[in-house]
Protein backbone atom coordinates (compact mmCIF):
# COMPACT_ATOMS: atom_id res chain seq x y z
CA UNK A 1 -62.65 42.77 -7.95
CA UNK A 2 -59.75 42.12 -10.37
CA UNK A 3 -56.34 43.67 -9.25
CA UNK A 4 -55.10 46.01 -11.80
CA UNK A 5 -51.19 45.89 -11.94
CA UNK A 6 -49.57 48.99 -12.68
CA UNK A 7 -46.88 50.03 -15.12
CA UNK A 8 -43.94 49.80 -12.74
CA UNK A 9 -44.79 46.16 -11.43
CA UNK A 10 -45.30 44.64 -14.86
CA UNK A 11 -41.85 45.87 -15.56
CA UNK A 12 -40.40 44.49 -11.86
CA UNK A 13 -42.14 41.52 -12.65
CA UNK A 14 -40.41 41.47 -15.98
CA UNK A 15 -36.73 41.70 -14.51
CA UNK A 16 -37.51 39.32 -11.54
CA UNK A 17 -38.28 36.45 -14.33
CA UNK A 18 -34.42 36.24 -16.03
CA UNK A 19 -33.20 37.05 -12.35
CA UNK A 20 -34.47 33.61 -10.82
CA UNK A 21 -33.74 31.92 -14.60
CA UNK A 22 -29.96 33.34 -13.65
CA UNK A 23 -30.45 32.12 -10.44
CA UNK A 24 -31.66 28.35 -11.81
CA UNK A 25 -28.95 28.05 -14.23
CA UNK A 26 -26.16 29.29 -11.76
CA UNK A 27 -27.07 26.82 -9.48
CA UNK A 28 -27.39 23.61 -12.43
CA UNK A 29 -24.27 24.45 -13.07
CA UNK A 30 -22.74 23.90 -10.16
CA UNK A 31 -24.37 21.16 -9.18
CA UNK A 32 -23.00 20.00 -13.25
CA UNK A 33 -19.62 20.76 -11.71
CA UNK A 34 -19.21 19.08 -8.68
CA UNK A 35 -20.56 16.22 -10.39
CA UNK A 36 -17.94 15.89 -13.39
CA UNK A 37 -15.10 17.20 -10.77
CA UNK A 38 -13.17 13.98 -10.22
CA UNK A 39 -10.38 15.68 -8.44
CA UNK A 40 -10.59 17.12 -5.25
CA UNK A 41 -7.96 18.78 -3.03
CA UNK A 42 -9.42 21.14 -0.53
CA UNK A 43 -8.10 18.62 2.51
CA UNK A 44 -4.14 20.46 1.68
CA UNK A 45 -4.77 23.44 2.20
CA UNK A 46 -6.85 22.72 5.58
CA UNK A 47 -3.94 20.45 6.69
CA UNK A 48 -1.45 23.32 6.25
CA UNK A 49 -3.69 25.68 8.62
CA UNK A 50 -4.00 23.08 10.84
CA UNK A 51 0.22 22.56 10.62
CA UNK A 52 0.47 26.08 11.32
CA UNK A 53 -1.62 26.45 14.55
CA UNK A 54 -0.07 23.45 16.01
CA UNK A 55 3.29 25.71 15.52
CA UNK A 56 2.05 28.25 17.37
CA UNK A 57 1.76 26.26 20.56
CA UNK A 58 3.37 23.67 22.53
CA UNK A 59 0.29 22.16 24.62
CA UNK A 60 -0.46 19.55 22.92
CA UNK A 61 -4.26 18.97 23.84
CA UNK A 62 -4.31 22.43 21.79
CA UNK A 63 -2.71 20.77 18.90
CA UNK A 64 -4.89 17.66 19.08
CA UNK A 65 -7.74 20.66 19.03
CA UNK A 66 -6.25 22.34 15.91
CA UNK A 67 -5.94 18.98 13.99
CA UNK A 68 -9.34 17.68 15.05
CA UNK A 69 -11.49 21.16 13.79
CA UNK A 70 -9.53 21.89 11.62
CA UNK A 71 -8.48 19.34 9.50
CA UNK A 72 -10.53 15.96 10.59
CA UNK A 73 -13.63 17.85 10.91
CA UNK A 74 -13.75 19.55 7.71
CA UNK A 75 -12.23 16.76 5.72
CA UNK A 76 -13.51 15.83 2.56
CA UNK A 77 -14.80 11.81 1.76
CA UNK A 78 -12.02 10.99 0.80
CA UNK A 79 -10.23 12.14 4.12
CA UNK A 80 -12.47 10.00 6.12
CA UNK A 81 -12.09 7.03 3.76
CA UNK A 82 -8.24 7.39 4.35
CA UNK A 83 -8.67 7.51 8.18
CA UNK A 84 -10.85 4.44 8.02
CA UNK A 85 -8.45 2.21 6.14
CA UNK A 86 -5.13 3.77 7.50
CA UNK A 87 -6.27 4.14 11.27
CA UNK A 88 -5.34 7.44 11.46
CA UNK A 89 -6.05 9.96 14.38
CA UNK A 90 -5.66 13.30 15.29
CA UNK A 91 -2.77 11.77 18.31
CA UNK A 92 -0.85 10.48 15.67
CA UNK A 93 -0.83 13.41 13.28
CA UNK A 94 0.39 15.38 15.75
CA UNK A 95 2.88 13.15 17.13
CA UNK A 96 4.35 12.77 13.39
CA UNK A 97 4.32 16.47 12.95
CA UNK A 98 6.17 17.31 16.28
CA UNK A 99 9.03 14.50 15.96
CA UNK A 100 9.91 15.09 11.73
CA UNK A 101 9.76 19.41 11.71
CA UNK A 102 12.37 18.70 8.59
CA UNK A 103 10.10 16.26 6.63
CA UNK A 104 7.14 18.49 6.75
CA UNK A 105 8.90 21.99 5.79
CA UNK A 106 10.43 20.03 2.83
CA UNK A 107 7.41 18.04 1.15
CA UNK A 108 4.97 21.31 1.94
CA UNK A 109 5.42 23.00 -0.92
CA UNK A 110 5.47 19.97 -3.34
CA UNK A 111 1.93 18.88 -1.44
CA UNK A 112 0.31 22.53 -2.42
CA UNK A 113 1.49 21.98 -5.97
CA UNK A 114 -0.81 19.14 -6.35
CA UNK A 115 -3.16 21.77 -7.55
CA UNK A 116 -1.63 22.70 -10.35
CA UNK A 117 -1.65 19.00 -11.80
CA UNK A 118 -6.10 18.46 -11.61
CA UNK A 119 -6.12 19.37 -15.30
CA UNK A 120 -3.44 16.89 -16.66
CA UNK A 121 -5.30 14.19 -13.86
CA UNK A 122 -8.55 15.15 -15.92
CA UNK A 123 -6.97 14.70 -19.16
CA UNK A 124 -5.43 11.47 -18.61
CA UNK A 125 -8.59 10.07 -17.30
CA UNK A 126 -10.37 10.99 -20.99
CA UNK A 127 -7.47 9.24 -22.26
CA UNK A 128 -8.09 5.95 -20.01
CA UNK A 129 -11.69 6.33 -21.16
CA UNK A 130 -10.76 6.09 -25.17
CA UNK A 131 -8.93 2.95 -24.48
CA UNK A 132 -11.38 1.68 -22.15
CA UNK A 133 -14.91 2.90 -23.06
CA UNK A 134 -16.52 0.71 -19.96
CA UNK A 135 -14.46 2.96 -17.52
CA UNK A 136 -16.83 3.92 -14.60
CA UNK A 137 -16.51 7.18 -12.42
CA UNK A 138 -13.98 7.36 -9.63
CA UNK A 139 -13.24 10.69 -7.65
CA UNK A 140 -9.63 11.29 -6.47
CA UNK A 141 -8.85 12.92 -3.22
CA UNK A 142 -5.76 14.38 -2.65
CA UNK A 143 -4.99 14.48 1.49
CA UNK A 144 -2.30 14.50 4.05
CA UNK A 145 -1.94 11.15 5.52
CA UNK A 146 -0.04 9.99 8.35
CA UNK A 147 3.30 8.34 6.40
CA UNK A 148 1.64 5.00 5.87
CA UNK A 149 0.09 5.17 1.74
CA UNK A 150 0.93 7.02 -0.67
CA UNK A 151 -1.87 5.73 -2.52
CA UNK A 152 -5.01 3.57 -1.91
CA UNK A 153 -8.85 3.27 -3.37
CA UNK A 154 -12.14 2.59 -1.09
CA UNK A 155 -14.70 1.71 -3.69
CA UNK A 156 -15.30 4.15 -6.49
CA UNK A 157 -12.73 6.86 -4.15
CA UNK A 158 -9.12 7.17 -4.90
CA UNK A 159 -7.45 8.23 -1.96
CA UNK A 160 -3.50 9.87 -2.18
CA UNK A 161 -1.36 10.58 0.76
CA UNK A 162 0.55 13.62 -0.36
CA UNK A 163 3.03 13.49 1.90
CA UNK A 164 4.44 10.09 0.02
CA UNK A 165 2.98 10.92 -3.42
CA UNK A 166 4.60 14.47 -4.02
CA UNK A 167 7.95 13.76 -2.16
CA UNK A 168 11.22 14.06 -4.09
CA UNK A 169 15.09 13.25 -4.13
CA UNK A 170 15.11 16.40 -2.33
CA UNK A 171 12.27 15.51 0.31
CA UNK A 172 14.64 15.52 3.59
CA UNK A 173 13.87 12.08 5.49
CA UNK A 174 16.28 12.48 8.47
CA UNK A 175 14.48 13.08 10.90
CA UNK A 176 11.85 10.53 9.84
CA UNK A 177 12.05 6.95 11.89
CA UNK A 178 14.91 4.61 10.31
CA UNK A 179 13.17 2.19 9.29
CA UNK A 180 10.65 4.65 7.22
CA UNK A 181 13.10 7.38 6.54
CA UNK A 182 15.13 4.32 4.40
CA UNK A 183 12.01 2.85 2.86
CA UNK A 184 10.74 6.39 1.65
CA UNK A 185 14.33 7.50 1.09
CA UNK A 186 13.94 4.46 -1.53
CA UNK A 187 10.83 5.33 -3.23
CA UNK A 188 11.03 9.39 -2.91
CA UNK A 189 14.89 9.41 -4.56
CA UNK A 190 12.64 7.80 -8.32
CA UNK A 191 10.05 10.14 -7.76
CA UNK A 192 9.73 13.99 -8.96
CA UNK A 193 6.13 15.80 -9.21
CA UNK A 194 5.34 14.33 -12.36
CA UNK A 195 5.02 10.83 -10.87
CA UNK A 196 1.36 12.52 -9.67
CA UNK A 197 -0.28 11.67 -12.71
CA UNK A 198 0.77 8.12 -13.32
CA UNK A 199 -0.18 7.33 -9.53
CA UNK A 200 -3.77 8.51 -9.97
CA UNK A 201 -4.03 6.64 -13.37
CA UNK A 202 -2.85 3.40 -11.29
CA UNK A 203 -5.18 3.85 -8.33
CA UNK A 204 -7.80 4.95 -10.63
CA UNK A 205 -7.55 1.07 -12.34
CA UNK A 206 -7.87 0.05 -9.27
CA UNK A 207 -11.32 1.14 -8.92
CA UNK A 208 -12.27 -0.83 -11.97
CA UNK A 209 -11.09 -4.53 -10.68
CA UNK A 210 -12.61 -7.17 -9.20
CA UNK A 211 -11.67 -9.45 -6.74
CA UNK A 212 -8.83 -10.21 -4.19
CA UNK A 213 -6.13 -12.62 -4.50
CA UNK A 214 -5.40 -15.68 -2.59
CA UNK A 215 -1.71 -15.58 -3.92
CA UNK A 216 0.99 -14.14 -4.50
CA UNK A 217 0.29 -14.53 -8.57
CA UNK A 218 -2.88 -12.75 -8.54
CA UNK A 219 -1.83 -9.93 -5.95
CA UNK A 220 1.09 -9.16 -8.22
CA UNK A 221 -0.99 -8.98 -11.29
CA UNK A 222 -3.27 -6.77 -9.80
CA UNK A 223 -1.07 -4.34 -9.27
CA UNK A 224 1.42 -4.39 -11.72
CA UNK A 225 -1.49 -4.93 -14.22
CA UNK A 226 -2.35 -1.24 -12.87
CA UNK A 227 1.23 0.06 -13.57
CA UNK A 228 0.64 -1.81 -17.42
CA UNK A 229 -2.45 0.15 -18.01
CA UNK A 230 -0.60 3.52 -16.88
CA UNK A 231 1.85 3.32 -19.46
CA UNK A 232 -0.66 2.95 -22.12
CA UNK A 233 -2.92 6.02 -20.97
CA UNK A 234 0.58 7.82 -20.27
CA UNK A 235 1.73 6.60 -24.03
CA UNK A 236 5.55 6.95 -22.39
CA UNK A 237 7.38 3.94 -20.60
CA UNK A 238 6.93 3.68 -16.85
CA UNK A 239 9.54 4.85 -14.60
CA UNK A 240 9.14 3.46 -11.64
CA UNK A 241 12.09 2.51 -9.80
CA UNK A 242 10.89 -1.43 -8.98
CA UNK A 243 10.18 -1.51 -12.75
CA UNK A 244 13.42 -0.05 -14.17
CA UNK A 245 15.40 -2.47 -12.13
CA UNK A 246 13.16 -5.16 -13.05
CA UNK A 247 13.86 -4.56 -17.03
CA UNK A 248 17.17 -4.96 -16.50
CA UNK A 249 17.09 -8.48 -13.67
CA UNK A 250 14.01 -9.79 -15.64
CA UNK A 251 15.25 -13.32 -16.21
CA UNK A 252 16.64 -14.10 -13.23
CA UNK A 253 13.25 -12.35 -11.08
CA UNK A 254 10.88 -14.60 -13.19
CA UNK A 255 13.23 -17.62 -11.88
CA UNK A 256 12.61 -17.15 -8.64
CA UNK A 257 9.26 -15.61 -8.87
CA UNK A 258 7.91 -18.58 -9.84
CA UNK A 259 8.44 -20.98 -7.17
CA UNK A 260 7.01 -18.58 -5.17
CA UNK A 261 4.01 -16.99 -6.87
CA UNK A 262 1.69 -19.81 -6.07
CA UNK A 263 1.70 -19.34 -2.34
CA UNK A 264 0.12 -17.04 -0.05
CA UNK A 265 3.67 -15.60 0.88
CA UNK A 266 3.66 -11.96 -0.69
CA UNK A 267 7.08 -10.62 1.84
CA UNK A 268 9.74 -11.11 -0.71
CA UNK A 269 7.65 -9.20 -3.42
CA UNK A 270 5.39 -6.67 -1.85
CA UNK A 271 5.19 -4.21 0.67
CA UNK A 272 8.67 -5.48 1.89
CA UNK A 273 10.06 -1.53 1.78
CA UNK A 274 11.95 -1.65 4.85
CA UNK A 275 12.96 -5.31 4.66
CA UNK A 276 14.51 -5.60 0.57
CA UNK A 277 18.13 -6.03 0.20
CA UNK A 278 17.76 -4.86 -3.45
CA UNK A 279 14.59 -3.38 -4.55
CA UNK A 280 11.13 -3.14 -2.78
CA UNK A 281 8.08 -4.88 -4.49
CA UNK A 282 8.82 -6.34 -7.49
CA UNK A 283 5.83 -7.83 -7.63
CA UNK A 284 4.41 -4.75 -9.02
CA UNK A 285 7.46 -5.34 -11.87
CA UNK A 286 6.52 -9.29 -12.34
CA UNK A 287 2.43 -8.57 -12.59
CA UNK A 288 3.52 -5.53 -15.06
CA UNK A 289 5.40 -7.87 -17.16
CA UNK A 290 3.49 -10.51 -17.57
CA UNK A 291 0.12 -8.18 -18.40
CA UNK A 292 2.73 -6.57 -20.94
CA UNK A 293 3.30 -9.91 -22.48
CA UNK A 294 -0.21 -10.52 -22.76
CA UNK A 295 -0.82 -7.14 -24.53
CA UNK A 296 2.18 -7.81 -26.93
CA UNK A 297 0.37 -11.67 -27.92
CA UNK A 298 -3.46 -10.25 -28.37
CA UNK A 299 -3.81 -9.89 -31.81
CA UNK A 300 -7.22 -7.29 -30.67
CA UNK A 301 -5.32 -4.54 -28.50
CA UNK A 302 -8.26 -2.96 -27.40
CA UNK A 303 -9.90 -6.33 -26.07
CA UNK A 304 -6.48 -7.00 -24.35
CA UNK A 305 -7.16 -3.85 -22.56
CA UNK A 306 -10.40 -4.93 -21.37
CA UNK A 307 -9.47 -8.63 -19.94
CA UNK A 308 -6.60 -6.90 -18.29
CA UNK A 309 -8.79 -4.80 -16.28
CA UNK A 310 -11.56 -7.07 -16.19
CA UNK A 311 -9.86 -9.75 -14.73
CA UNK A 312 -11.41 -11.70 -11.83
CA UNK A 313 -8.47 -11.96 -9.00
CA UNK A 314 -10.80 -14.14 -7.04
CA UNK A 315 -11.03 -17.35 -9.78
CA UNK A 316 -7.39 -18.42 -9.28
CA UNK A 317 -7.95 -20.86 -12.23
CA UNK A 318 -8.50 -17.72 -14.66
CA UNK A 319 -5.28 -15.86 -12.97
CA UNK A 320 -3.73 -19.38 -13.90
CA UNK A 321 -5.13 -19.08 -17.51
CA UNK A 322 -4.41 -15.65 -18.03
CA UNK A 323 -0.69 -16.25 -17.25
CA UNK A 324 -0.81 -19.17 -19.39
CA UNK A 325 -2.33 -16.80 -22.18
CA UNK A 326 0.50 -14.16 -21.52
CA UNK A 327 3.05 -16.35 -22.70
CA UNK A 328 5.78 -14.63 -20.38
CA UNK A 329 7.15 -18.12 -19.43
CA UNK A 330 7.55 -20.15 -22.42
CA UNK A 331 7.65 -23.35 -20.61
CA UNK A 332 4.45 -25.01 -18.81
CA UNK A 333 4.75 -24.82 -15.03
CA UNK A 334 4.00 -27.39 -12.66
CA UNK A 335 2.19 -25.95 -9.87
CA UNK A 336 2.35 -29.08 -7.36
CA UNK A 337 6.35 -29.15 -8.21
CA UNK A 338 7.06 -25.37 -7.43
CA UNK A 339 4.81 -25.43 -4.46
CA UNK A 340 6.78 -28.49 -3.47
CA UNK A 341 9.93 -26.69 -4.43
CA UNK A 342 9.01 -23.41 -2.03
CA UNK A 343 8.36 -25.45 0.72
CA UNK A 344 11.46 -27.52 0.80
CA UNK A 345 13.64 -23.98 0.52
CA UNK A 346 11.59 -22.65 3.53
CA UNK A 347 13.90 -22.81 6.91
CA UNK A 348 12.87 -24.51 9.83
CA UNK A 349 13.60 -24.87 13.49
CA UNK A 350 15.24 -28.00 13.90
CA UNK A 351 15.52 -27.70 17.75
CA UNK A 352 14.91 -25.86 20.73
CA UNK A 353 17.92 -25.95 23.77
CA UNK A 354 18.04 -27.37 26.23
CA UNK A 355 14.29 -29.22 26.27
CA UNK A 356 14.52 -30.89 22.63
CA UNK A 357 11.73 -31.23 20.40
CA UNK A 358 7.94 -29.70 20.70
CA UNK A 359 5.82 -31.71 23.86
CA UNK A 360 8.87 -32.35 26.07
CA UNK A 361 9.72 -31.53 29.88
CA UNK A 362 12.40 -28.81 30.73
CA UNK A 363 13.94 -28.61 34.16
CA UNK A 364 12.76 -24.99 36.12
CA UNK A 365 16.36 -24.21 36.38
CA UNK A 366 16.53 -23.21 32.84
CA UNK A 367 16.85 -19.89 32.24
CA UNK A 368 17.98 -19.86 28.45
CA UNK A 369 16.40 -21.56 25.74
CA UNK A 370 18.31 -21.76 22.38
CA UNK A 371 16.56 -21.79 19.07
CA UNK A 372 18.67 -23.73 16.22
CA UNK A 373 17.33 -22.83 12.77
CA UNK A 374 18.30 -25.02 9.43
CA UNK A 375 20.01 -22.55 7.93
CA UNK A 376 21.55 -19.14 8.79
CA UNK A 377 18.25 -16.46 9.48
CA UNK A 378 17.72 -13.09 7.93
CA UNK A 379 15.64 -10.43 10.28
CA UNK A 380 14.22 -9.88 13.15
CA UNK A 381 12.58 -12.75 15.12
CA UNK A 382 8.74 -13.09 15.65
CA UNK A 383 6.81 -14.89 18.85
CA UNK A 384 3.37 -15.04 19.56
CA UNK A 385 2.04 -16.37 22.57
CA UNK A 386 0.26 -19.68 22.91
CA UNK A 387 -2.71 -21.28 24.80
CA UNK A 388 -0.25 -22.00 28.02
CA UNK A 389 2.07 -19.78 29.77
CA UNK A 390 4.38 -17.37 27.75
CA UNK A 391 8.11 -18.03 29.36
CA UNK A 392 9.88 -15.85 27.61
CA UNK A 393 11.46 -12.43 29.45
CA UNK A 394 13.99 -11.23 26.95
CA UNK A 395 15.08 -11.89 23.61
CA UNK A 396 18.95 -11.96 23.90
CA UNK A 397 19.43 -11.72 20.09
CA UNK A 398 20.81 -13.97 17.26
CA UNK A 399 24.06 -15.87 17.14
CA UNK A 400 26.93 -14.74 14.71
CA UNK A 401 26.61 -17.43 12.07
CA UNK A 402 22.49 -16.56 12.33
CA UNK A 403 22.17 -20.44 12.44
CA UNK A 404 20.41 -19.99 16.29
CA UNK A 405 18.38 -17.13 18.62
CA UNK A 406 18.86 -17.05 22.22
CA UNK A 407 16.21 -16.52 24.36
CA UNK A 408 15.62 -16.06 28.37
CA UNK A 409 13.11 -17.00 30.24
CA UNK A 410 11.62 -17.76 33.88
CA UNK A 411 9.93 -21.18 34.78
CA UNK A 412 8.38 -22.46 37.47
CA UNK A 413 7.98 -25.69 38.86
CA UNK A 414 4.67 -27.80 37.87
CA UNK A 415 3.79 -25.51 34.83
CA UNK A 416 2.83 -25.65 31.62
CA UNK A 417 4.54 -23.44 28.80
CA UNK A 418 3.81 -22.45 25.05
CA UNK A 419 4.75 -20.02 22.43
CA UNK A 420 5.32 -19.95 18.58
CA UNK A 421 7.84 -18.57 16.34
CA UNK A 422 6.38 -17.03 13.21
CA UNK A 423 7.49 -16.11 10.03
CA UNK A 424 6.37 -12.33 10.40
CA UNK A 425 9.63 -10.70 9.47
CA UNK A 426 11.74 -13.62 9.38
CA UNK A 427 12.99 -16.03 6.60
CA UNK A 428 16.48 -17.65 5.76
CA UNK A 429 19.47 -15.23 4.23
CA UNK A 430 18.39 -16.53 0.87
CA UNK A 431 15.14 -14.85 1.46
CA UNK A 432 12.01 -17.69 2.47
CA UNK A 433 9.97 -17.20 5.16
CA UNK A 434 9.99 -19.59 7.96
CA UNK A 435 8.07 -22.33 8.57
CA UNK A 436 5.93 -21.64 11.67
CA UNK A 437 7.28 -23.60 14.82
CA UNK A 438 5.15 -24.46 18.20
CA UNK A 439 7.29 -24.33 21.19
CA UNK A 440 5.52 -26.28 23.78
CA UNK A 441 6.81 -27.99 27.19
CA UNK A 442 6.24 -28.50 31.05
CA UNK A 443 8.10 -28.60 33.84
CA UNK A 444 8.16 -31.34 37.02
């Protein structure tokens, strides 16, 4: 028998039809949006409610708690990107909000304003894409991260640590460690909350290179290559404080940049925040300025654009050629003389108290050893352990002249003893890095 439908159903029927069309479309389009969203903040806010439970309590398995569910666990990709490169945890969050209260109250509000600036991010990324048509997709995730980046990419994901990249002149630092409370207190004091846009711009190049460096040449391109590209999306000059200072020392950087810039020694031009007497990676101002040369001598702009980004960091011979190409030094280099130049400025340990030189025999009375340096020293010393036993039981400290470190230790009779200084940290007052030394000896 053939159903008859009434009146009344044909007309339900009728009105359920556009409802699940409604329903279709609604959900297209959000499934549209979250794909063209390249900006992302939701980790902020859930940081802040996480901050204000661990407030509310002083056991601190509690806080651990509040920091795990409520800001780990709900974290966005980007957050656990971060966490994976950074090695962050929910222990040290909480230890970093507990010991800087001042910090965090200060930078809070600047963090939550990060909304606000999504639409100019979005705007300056269809910028970037008219003077770079190849651009790929990249997603930007704005989190709280534990004082280390203030910026970083994993792949096609641009990951910003708020706390850094929002921070101000007026961010208080004093109750932040020294050491990082005068490295931030150096990069916050050039910053105000416009500096948000230009940061995304140069991690979002980032996303678009290829290849790491082998030296310090390439790594310095890379990034300043990143601040280059900025400027041109921006269309204003950058700011940046290792750039404004670099304008104005350019001749006398590029001098000593080159000697160096072949070598796999980066700590005189990046990531040396806590460590510059002057200004913190300038680098970033010597790869800028040599990709703006390069700009400035392509007669085809827009192709300039392209090799810039394109350029392979792991063929050292086309960093070489695309320095050549830049024309920033108007003189041919000799790479064999300026690596032979570096190495012969590069301070050594000409002795060791009272046992002499490396494979020698030192009584088990000794209970200092002395270590005289060529010149006079600049930072902290660094010693590994070797193969043999590790002597050493205190590092007394440096003399006054910095020409010598003394050291105690405890020996024993019929033993065999080994350790190595390193250049971690430590290079002559005129700023090169040490030449490693093996300290190795017996006694009778």
């Amino acid at each position: 028998m053939r159903k008859v439908l009434s009146h009344s159903a044909i007309q339900a029927g009728s009105r359920i039809i556009p409802v699940i069309l409604s329903a279709l479309l609604f959900s297209w389009n959000v499934s549209a949006q979250e794909k063209s969203q390249k900006v992302f903040t939701e980790d902020i806010d859930n940081f802040w409610v996480a901050f204000d439970s661990i407030q509310a309590t002083n056991d601190s398995l509690r806080q651990i708690h509040f920091i795990k569910t409520l800001y780990i666990d709900k974290g966005s990709q980007g957050l656990k990107a971060f966490m994976l490169l950074r090695s962050y945890s929910a222990e040290g969050w909480v230890q970093l909000i507990n010991r800087s209260p001042k910090f965090w109250a200060s930078v809070r509000p600047n963090t939550l304003a990060t909304k606000n600036k999504a639409p100019m991010i979005e705007a300056s990324i269809r910028r970037f894409k008219e003077l770079y048509p190849q651009l790929s997709d990249a997603k930007m995730y704005f989190t709280i991260g534990g004082l280390r980046s203030g910026g970083t990419t994993m792949g096609n994901l641009i990951l910003v640590g708020s706390e850094i990249a929002t921070a101000t002149k007026n961010t208080d630092v004093s109750d932040l460690p020294e050491g990082t409370a005068k490295w931030l207190g150096g990069v916050f004091k050039e910053q105000g909350l416009d500096n948000i846009v230009p940061l995304n711009i140069h991690e979002y190049v980032h996303t678009q290179q290829r290849g790491d460096s082998k030296n310090l040449l390439g790594q310095s391109i890379k990034e300043g290559s990143c601040d280059f590209i900025t400027e041109l999306v921006m269309g204003s000059p950058m700011q940046n404080n290792y750039i404004q200072y670099g304008r104005l020392h350019d001749k006398e950087l590029a001098e000593k940049f080159k000697v160096e810039m072949f070598t796999p020694n980066f700590s005189n031009w990046l990531g040396n925040g806590s460590r510059a007497k002057t200004m913190a990676d300038l680098g970033y101002y010597m790869g800028y300025a040599i990709c703006k040369s390069y700009y400035s001598n392509s007669s085809d702009k827009k192709n300039a654009i392209k090799e810039i980004i394109e350029l392979n960091y792991s063929d050292s011979a086309a960093v070489e050629n695309f320095l050549i190409a830049s024309k920033y030094y108007s003189e041919p280099l000799n790479k064999a003389e300026l690596r032979a130049q570096f190495e012969a400025a590069r301070p050594r340990v000409i002795s060791i108290e009272p046992i002499g030189k490396e494979d020698s025999t030192a009584s088990a009375d000794v209970k200092e050893l002395k270590i005289v340096f060529s010149t006079a020293m600049d930072g902290g010393i660094s010693i590994v352990r070797g193969k043999e036993t590790y002597p050493i039981t205190e590092i007394v400290g440096f003399s006054e002249d910095k020409t010598s470190c003394t050291l105690k230790v405890k020996l024993e009779s019929g033993n065999k003893y080994e350790f190595v200084v390193t250049n971690y940290g430590l290079q002559s007052a005129t700023g090169y890095p040490l030449k490693p030394y093996r300290v190795r000896f017996r006694t009778p």
